[in-house]
Protein backbone atom coordinates (compact mmCIF):
# COMPACT_ATOMS: atom_id res chain seq x y z
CA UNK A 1 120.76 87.98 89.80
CA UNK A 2 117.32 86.48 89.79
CA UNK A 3 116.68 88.06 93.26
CA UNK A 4 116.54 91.50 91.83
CA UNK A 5 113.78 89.85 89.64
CA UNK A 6 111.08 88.61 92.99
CA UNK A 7 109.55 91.15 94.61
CA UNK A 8 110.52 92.20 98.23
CA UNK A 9 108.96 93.85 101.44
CA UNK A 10 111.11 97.17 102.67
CA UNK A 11 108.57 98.95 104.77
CA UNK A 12 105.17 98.73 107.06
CA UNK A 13 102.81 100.86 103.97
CA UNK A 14 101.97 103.01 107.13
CA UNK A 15 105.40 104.14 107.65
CA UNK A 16 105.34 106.01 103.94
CA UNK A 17 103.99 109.19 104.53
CA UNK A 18 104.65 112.68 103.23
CA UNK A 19 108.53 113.24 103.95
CA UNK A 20 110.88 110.70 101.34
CA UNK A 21 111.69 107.52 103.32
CA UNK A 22 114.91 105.90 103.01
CA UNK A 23 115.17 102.09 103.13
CA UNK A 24 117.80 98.95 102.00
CA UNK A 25 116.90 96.33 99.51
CA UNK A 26 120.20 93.89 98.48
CA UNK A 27 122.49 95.93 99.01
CA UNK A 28 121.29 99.00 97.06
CA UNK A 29 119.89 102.64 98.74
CA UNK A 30 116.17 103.24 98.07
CA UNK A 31 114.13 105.86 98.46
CA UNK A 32 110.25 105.60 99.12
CA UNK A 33 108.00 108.52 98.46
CA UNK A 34 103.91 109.06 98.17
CA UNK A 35 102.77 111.44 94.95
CA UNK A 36 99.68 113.45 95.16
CA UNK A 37 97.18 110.55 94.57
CA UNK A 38 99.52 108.59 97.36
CA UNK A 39 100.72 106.22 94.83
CA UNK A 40 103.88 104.68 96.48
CA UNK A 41 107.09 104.91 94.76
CA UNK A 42 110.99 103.37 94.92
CA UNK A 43 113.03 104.78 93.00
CA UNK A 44 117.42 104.47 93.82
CA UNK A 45 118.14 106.77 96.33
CA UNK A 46 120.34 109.33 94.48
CA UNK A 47 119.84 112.43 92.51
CA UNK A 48 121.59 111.65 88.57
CA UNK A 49 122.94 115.35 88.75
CA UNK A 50 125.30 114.95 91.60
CA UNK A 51 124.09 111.62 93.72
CA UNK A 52 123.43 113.39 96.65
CA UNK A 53 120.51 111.32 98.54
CA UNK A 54 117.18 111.86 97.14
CA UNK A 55 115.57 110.55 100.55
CA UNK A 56 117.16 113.69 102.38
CA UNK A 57 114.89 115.91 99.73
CA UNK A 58 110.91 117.03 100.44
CA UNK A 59 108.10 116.21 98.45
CA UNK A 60 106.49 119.17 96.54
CA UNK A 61 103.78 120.65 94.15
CA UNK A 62 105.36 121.50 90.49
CA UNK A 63 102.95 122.60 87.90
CA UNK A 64 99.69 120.91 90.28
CA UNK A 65 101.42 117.55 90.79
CA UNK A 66 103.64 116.13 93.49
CA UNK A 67 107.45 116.15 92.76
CA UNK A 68 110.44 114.79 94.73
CA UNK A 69 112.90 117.94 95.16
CA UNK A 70 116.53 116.93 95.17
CA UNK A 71 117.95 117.91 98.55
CA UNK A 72 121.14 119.44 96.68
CA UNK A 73 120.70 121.36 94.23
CA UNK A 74 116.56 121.14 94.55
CA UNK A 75 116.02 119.69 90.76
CA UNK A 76 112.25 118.00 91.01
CA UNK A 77 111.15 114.74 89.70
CA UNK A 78 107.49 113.63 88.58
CA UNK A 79 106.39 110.69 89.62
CA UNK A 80 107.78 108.83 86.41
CA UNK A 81 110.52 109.93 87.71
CA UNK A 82 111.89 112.62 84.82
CA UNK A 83 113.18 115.80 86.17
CA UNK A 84 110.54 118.56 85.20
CA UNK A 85 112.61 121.51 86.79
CA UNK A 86 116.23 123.04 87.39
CA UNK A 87 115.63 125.49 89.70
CA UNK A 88 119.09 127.43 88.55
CA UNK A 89 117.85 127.65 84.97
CA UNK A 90 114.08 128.86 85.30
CA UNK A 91 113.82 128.24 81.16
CA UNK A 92 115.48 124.99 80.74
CA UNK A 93 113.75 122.24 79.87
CA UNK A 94 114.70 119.02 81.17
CA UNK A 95 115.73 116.39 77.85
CA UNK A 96 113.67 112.49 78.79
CA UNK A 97 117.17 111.71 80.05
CA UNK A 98 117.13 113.78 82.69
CA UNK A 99 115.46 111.53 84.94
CA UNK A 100 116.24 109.10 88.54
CA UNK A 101 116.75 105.46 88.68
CA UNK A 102 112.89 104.01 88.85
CA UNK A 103 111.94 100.48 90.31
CA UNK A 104 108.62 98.85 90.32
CA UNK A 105 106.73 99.14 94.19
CA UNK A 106 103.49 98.63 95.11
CA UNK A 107 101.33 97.74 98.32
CA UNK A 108 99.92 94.76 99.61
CA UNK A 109 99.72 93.00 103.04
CA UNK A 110 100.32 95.99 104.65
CA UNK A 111 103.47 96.35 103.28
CA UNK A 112 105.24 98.00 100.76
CA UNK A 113 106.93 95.57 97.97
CA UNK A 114 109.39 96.67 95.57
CA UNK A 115 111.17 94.71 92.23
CA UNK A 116 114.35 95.65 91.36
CA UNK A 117 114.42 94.49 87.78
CA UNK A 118 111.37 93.82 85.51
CA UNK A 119 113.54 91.30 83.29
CA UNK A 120 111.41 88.27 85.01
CA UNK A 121 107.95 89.39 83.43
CA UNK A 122 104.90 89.31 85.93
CA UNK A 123 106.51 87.90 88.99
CA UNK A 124 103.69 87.08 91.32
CA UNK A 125 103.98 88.22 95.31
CA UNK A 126 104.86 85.63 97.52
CA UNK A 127 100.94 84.10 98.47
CA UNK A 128 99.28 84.55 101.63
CA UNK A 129 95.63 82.80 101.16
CA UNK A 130 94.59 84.21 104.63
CA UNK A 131 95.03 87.99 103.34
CA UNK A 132 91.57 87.64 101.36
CA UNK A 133 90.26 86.04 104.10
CA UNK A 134 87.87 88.27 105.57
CA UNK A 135 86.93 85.87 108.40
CA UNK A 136 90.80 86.36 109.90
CA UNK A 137 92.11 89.99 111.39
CA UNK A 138 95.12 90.76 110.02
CA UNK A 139 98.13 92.26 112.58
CA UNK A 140 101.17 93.41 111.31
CA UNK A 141 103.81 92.69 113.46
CA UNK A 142 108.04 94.20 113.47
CA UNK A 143 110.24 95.18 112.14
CA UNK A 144 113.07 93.16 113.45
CA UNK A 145 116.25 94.06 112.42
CA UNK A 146 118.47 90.57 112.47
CA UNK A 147 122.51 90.38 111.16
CA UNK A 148 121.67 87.55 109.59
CA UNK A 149 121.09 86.34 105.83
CA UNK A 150 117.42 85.57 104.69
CA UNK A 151 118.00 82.15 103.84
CA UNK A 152 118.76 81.10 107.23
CA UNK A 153 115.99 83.12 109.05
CA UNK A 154 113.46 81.12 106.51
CA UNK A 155 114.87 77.74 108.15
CA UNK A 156 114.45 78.52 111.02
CA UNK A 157 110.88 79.61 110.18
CA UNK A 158 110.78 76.27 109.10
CA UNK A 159 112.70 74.52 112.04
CA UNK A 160 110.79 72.67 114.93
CA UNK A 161 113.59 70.97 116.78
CA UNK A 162 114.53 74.52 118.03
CA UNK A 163 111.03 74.63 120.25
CA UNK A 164 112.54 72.86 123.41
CA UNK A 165 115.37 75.12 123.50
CA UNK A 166 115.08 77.99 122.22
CA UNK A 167 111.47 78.66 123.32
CA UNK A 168 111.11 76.50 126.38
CA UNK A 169 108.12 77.12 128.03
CA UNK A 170 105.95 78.69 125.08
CA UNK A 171 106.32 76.31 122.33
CA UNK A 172 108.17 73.69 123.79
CA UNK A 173 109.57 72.10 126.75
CA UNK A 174 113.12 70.25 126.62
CA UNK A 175 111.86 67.08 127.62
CA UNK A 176 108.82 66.87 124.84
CA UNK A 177 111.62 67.63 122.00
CA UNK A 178 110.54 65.11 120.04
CA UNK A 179 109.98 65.29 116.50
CA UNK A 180 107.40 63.26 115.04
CA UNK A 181 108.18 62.14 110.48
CA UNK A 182 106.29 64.70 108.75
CA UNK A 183 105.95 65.17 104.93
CA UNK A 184 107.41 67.37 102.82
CA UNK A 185 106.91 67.56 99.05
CA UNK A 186 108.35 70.16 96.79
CA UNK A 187 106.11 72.89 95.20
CA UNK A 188 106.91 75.76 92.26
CA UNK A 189 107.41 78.23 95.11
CA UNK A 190 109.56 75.86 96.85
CA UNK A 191 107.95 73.54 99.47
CA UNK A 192 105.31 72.62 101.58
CA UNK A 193 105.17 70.39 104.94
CA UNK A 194 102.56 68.84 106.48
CA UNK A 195 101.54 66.63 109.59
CA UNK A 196 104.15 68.23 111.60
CA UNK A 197 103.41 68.50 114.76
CA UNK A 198 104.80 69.77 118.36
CA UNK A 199 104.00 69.78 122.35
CA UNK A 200 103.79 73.78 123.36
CA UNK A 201 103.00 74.83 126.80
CA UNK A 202 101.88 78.07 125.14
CA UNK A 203 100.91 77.50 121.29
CA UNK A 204 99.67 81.08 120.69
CA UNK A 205 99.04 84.40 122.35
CA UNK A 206 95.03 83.14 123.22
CA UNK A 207 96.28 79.88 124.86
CA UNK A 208 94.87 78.84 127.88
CA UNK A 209 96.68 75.42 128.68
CA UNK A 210 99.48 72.97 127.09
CA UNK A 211 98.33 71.31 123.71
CA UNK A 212 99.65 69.58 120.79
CA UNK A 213 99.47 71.56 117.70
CA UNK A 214 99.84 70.57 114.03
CA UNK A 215 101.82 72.61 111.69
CA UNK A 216 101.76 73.27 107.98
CA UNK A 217 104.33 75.02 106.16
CA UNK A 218 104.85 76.69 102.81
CA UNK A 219 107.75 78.38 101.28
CA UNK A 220 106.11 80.41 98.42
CA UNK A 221 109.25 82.27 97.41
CA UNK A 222 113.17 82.29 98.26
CA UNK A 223 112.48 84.83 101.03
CA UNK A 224 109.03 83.55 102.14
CA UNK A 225 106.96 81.45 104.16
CA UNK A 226 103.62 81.18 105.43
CA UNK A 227 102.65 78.75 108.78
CA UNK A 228 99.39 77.73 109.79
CA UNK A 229 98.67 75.91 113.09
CA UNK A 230 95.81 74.18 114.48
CA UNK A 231 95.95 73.78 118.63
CA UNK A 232 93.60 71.40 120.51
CA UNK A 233 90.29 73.17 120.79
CA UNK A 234 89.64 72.85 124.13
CA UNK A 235 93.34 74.58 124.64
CA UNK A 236 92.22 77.93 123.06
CA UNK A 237 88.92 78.11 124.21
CA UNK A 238 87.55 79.80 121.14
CA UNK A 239 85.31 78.39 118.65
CA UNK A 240 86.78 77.35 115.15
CA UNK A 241 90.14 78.86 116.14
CA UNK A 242 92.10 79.46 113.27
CA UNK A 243 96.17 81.44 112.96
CA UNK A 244 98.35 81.93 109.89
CA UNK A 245 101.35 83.54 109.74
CA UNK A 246 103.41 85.13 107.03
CA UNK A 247 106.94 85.14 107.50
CA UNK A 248 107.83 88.49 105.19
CA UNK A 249 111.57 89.39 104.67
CA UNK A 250 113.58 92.33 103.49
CA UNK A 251 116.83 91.56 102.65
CA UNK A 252 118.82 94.42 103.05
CA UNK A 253 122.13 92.84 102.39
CA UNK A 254 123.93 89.65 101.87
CA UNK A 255 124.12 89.10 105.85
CA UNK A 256 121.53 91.64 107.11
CA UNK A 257 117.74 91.43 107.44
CA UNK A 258 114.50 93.67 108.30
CA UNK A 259 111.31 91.01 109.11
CA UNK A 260 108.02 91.41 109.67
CA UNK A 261 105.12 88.96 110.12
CA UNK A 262 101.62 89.12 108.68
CA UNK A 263 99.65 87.52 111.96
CA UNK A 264 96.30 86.02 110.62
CA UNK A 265 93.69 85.31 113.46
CA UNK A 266 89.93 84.22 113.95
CA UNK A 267 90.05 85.94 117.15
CA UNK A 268 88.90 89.34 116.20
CA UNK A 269 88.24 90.54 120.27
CA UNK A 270 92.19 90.50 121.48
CA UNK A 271 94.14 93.65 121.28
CA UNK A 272 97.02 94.50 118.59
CA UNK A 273 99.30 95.44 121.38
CA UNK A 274 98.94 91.68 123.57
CA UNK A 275 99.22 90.06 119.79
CA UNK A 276 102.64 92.18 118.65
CA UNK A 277 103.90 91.55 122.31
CA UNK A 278 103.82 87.75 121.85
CA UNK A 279 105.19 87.82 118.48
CA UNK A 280 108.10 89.90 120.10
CA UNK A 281 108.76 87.59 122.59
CA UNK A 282 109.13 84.52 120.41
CA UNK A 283 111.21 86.65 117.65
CA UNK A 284 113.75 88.00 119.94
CA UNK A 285 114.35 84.32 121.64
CA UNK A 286 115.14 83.62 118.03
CA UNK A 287 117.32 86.61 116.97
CA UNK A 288 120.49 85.63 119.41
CA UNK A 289 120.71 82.22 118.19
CA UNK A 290 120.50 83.45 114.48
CA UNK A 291 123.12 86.07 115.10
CA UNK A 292 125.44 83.66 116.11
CA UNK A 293 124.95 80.89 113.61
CA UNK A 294 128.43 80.31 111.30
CA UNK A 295 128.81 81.13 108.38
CA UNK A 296 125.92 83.87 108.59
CA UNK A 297 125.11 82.74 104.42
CA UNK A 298 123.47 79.59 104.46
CA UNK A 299 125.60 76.80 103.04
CA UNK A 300 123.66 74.94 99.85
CA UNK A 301 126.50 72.30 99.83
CA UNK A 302 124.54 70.04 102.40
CA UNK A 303 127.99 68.51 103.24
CA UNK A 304 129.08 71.62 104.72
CA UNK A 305 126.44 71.18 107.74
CA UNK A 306 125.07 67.95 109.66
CA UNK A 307 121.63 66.88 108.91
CA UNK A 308 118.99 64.28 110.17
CA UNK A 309 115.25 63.45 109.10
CA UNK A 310 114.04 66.38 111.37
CA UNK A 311 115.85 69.05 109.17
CA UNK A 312 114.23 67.45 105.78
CA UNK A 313 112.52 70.46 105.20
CA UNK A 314 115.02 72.52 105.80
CA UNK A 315 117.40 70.38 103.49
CA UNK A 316 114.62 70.23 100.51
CA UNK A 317 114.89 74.19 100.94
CA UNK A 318 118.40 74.78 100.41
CA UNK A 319 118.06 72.37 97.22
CA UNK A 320 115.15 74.33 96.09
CA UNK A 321 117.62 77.62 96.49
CA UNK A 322 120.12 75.83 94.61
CA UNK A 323 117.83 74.83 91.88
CA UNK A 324 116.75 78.32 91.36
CA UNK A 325 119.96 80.10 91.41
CA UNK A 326 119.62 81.85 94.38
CA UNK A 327 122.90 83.56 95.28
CA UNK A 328 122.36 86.87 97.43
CA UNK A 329 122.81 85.42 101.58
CA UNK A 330 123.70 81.72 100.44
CA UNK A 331 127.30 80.09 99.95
């Protein structure tokens, strides 16, 4: 499953502290954990002896280094993840096969990313130009916990028609549902649109009156997207205003989903709080209508669903997924 090969987001870095963290990444039990240089770790959440859950366990010091105790039976694995001690036999020493079920997991974007399977080679991290940026704040913003597959929470990332309905009154208005052509053009990660734009009443959390905004999208991997928008200047207020947003995805199984968004910003003076409060507000207008979308795995036979020239991107994604033998949350 090439899935297992891309790398996915399963928890805010912050959240990874000194107690084992249990998390959900296609439909397999992980278990996060910090050594004693706070190197993050994934490793399958169960102990080879007698798969109880590693994630109920405790880090501690073995020998001067950090070591995840098994909860049952309290057998302690290095951070390689090979069992270094069997508590019930002081002088045996654990054989190289004595060890847990490792996974690849690092951080970046405030986020912790894990790879289930190395098979793929270097697979890169879905892109998000504005995290080198220093010139944009970064804001972290979820999770959101949505019954819903990753494939269809990335269209409607990618969806504008929605804005007059769905969001009436922050970015859009029933009567100003009109969608403008836009161009779309495939790309190695999958696609990117441009020259779409959209009437909001409220474009962004610093807007100060109605404006039209252009949109860009990107889908840089099955499970990702990035949007950037540009609002009428003299509808922000600010200077050179600039916004990017990463949509970041955890899919925890075929028709269940933790998201977060990486919020990108030249507005460096606004609180985290007001900026998380209108990313919740948009979000949760979307999570109803997601939830009740049928079938819950998005349908790559595009005669299984309706389409017009509004959903183009949409319908150049599911092709993409198609193309790259996507199969976890698609049918």
């Amino acid at each position: 499953m090439i899935e297992r090969q891309l790398w996915h987001p399963v928890a805010l870095a912050e959240e990874v502290a000194a107690a084992p963290m249990a998390v959900r990444l296609l439909g397999e039990n992980l278990v996060l954990w910090r050594d004693g240089a706070a190197a993050v770790h994934a490793w399958a959440d169960r102990c080879p002896h007698r798969g109880a859950r590693l994630s109920l366990g405790r880090v501690v010091a073995c020998d001067g280094a950090a070591t995840l105790e098994c909860p049952y039976h309290g057998w302690r694995f290095e951070a390689g993840g090979r069992c270094v001690q069997v508590p019930a036999l002081p002088d045996f020493v654990p054989p190289a096969t004595h060890r847990a079920a490792t996974h690849a997991a690092l951080e970046a974007q405030g986020l912790v990313w894990v790879r289930l399977d190395a098979e793929g080679g270097d697979a890169p991290l879905p892109a998000f130009a504005a995290e080198d940026d220093a010139r944009m704040r970064k804001i972290s913003c979820g999770p959101y916990d949505v019954e819903t597959s990753a494939p269809r929470l990335v269209e409607n990332f990618l969806d504008m028609a929605h804005f007059g309905f769905v969001h009436e009154g922050w970015l859009g208005a029933r009567e100003m549902a009109v969608i403008d052509d836009y161009r779309v053009e495939a790309t190695p990660g999958g696609l990117r649109a441009t020259g779409c734009k959209a009437w909001q009443p409220q474009s962004t959390v610093n807007s100060t009156a109605p404006a039209q905004v252009e949109y860009s999208y990107e889908v840089t991997a099955p499970y990702a997207a990035v949007l950037t928008k540009v609002p009428e200047a003299a509808s922000i207020g600010l200077d050179g205003y600039r916004e990017s947003i990463a949509l970041q995805i955890c899919p925890v199984d075929a028709e269940r989903c933790r998201v977060w968004f990486r919020f990108a910003t030249s507005d460096f003076e606004r609180d985290e709080a007001t900026v998380r409060a209108f990313q919740d507000t948009i979000f949760l207008q979307d999570k109803p209508v997601l939830e009740s979308q049928s079938p819950k795995r998005l349908p790559l036979d595009l005669r299984a669903e309706l389409h017009t020239v509004a959903d183009k991107a949409s319908s150049l994604y599911r092709r993409h997924l198609k193309m790259r033998g996507i199969t976890f949350g698609v049918c």
